[in-house]
Protein backbone atom coordinates (compact mmCIF):
# COMPACT_ATOMS: atom_id res chain seq x y z
CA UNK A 1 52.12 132.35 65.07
CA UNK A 2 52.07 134.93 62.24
CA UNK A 3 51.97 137.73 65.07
CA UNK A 4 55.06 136.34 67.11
CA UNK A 5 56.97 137.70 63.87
CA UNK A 6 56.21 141.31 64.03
CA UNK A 7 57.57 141.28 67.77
CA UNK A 8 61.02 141.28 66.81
CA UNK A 9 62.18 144.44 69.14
CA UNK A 10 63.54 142.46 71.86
CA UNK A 11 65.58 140.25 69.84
CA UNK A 12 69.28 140.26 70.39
CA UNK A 13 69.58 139.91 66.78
CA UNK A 14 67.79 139.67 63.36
CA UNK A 15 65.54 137.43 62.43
CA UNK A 16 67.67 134.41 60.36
CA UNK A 17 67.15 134.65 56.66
CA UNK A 18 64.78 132.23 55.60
CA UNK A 19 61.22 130.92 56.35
CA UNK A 20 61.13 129.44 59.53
CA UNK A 21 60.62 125.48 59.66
CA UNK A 22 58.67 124.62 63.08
CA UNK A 23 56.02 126.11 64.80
CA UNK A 24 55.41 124.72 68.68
CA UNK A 25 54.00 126.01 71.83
CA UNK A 26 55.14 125.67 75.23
CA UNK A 27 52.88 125.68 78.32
CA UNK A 28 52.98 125.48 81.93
CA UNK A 29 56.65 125.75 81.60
CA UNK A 30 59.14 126.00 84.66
CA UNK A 31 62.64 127.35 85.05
CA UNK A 32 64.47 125.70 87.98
CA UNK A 33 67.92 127.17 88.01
CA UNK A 34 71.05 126.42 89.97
CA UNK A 35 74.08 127.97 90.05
CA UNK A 36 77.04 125.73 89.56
CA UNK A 37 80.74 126.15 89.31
CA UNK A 38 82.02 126.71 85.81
CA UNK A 39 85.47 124.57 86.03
CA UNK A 40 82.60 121.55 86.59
CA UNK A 41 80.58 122.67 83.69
CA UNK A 42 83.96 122.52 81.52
CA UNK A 43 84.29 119.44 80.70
CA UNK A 44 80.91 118.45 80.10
CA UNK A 45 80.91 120.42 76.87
CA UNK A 46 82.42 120.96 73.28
CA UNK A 47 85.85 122.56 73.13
CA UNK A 48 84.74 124.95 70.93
CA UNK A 49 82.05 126.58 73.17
CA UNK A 50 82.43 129.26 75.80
CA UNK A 51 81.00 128.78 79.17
CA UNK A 52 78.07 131.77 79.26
CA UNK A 53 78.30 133.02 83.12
CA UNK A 54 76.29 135.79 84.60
CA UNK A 55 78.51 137.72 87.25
CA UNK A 56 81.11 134.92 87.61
CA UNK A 57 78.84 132.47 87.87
CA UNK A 58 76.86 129.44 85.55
CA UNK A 59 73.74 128.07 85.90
CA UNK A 60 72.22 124.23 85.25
CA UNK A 61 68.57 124.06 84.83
CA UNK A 62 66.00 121.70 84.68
CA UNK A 63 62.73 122.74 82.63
CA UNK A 64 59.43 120.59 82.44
CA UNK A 65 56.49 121.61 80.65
CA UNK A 66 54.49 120.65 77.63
CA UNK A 67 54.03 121.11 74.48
CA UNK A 68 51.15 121.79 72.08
CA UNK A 69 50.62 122.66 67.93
CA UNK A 70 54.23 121.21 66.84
CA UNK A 71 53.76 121.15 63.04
CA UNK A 72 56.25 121.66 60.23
CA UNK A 73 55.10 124.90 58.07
CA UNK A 74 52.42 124.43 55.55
CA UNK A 75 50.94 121.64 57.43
CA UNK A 76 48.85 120.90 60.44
CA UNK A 77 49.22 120.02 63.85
CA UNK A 78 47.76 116.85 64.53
CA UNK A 79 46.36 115.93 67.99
CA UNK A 80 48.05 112.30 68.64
CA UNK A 81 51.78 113.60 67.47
CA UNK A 82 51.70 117.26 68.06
CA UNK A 83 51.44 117.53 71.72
CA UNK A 84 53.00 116.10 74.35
CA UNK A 85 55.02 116.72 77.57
CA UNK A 86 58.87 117.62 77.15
CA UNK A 87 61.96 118.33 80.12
CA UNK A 88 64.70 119.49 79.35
CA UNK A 89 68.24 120.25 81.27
CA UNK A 90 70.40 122.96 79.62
CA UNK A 91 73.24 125.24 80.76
CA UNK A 92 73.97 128.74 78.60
CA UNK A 93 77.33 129.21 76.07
CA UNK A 94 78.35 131.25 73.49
CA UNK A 95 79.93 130.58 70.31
CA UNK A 96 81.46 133.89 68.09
CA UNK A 97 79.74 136.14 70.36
CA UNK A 98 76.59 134.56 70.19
CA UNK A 99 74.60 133.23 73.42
CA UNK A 100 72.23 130.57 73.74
CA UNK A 101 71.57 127.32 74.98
CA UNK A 102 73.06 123.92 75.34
CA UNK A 103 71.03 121.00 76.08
CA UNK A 104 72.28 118.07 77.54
CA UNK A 105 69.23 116.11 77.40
CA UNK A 106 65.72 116.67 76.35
CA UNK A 107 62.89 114.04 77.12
CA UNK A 108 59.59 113.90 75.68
CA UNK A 109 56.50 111.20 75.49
CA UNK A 110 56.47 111.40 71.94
CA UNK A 111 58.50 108.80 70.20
CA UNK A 112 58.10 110.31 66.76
CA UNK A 113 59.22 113.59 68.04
CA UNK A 114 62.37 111.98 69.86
CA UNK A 115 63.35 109.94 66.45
CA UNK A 116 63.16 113.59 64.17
CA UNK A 117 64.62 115.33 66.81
CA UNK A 118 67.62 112.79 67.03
CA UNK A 119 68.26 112.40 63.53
CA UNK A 120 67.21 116.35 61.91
CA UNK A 121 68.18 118.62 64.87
CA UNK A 122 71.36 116.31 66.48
CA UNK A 123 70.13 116.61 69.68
CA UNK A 124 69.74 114.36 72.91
CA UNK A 125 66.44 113.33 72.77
CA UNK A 126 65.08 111.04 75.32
CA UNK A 127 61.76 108.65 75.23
CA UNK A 128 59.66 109.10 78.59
CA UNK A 129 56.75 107.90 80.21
CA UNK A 130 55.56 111.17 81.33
CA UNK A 131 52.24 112.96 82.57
CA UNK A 132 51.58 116.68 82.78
CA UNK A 133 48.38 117.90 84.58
CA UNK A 134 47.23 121.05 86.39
CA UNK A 135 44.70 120.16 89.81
CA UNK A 136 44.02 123.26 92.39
CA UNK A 137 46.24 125.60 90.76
CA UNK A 138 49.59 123.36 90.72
CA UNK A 139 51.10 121.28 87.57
CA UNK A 140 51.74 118.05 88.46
CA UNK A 141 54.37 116.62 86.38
CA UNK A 142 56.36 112.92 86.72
CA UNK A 143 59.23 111.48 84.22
CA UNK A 144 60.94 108.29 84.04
CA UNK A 145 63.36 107.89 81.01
CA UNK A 146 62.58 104.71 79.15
CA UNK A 147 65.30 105.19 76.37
CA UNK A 148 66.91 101.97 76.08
CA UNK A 149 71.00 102.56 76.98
CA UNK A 150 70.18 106.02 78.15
CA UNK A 151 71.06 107.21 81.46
CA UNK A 152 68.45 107.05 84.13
CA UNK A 153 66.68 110.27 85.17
CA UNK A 154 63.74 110.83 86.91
CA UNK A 155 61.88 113.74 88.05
CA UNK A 156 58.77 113.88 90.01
CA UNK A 157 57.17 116.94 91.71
CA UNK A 158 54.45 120.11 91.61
CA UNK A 159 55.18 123.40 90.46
CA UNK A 160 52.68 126.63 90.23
CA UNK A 161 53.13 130.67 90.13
CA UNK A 162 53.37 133.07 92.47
CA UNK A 163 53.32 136.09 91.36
CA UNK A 164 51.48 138.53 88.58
CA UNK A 165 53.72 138.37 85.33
CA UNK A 166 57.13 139.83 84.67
CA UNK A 167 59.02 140.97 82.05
CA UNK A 168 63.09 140.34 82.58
CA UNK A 169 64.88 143.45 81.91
CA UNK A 170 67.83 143.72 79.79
CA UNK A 171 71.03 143.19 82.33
CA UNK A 172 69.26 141.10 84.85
CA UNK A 173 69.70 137.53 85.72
CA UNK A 174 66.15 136.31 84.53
CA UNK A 175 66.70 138.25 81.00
CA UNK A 176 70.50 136.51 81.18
CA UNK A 177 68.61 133.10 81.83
CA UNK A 178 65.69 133.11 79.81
CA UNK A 179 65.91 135.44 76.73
CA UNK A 180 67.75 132.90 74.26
CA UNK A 181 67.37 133.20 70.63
CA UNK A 182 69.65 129.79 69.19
CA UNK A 183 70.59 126.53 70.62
CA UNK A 184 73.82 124.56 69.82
CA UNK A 185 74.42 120.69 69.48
CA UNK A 186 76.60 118.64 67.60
CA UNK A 187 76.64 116.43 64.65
CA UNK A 188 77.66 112.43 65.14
CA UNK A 189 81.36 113.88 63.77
CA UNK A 190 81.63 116.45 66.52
CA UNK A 191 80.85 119.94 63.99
CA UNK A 192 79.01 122.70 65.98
CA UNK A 193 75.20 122.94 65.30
CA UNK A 194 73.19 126.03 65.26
CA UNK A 195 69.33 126.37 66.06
CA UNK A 196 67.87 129.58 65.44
CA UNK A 197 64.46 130.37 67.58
CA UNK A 198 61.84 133.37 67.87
CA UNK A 199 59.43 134.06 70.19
CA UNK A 200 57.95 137.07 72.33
CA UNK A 201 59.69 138.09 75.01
CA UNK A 202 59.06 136.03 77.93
CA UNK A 203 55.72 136.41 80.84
CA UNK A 204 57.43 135.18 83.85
CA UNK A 205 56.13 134.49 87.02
CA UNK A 206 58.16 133.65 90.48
CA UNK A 207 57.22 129.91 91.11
CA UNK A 208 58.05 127.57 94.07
CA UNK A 209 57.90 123.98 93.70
CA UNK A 210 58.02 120.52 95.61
CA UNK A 211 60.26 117.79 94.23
CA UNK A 212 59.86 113.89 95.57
CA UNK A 213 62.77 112.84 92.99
CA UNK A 214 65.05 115.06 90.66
CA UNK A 215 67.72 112.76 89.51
CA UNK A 216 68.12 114.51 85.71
CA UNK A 217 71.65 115.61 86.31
CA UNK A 218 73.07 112.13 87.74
CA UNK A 219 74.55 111.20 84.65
CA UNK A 220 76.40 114.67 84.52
CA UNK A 221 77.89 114.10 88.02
CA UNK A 222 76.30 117.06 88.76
CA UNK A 223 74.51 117.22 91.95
CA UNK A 224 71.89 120.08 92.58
CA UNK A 225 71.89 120.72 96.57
CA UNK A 226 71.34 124.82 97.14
CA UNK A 227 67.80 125.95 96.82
CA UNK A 228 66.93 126.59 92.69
CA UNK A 229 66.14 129.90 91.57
CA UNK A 230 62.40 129.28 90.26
CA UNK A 231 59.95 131.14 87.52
CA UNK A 232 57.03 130.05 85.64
CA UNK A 233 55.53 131.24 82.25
CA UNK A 234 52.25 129.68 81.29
CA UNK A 235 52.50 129.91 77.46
CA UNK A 236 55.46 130.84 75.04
CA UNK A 237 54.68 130.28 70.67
CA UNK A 238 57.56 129.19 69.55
CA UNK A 239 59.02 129.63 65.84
CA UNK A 240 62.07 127.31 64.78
CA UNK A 241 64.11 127.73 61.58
CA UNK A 242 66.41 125.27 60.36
CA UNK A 243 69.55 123.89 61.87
CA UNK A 244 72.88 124.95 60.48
CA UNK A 245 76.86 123.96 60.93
CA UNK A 246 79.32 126.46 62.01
CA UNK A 247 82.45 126.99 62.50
């Protein structure tokens, strides 16, 4: 992790001052993107955030993978809590000239991680029964929310790469998608959250995938009915500093 902090080059900004809190890696993750019309992503978020568009146009995504080595700093990972699958859907805003990524829910199989999620980082966690497994080259991944008064969502389906790796070049679409630096949520009063993030820049790969159920954006009244815009990275380390209000 020490290493990901000399690669600082590619950021859009500095690094936050302060040591960061959370360290966390993220495997066999994949990007499904669709566009979708801004006036519908509107409402589904806080005043005080601008829409983030790319040519006119936002973008919904849904994002399974899994996660390994989530420890606070100065302590360890340990086996039973620190890894786990996660799937996430998020669309891209700005707040003060600042991109990065809004989450509207995030489910894991850890219900340790959901609970300190929830209550130190204000955002949407999710308990899941989830599994996560690679066989002949695809990841096999299924989620059923089990969050009691949470939305149903499902997702089902196999994912796997497709090409040698790629690194998104400032201006493009995939740099636009995936090179994100902070996340924003909201407290239980409404205030704007900040997340500050590091990691390299991303090692993309063009994916395909096959999905028996995606029902994640139901509850958004969002449905997701043009072909996605697919890549896959294999592993991203993953540095997290502490949330802060703004605004």
């Amino acid at each position: 992790m020490s290493s990901a902090v000399q690669e600082v080059a590619h950021r859009p900004w500095p690094l936050p001052e302060g040591p960061w809190v959370m360290a966390q890696s993220w495997h066999d993750l994949l990007f499904a993107h669709w566009p979708v019309d801004a006036a519908v992503m509107r409402p589904l978020l806080p005043s005080q955030l601008h829409i983030d568009i790319f040519e006119g146009q936002a973008w919904l995504a849904v994002v399974p993978f899994r996660m390994t080595g989530v420890r606070l700093r100065g302590t360890p990972a340990v086996p039973w809590l620190s890894a786990f699958p996660e799937l996430n859907v998020r669309t891209y805003v700005t707040f003060d000239g600042k991109p990065g990524v809004w989450f509207f829910s995030l489910d894991a199989r850890n219900s340790v991680a959901v609970a300190v999620a929830r209550t130190w980082f204000h955002l949407p966690y999710f308990r899941a029964r989830m599994n996560c497994a690679e066989r002949e080259g695809w990841i096999l991944y299924q989620s059923e929310r089990t969050h009691r008064g949470a939305p149903v969502a499902l997702l089902e389906g196999r994912y796997r790469p497709v090409s040698e790796v790629l690194r998104p070049q400032s201006g493009t679409l995939e740099h636009f998608l995936t090179e994100r630096y902070c996340l924003y949520t909201t407290d239980g009063h409404g205030r704007l959250i900040r997340g500050e993030i590091h990691h390299s820049p991303w090692p993309l790969q063009r994916a395909e995938v096959e999905f028996a159920c995606n029902s994640m954006t139901a509850s958004l009244g969002v449905a997701l009915t043009s072909r996605p815009l697919l890549h896959f990275a294999r592993r991203q380390d993953v540095l997290v500093w502490h949330p802060a209000k703004i605004g």
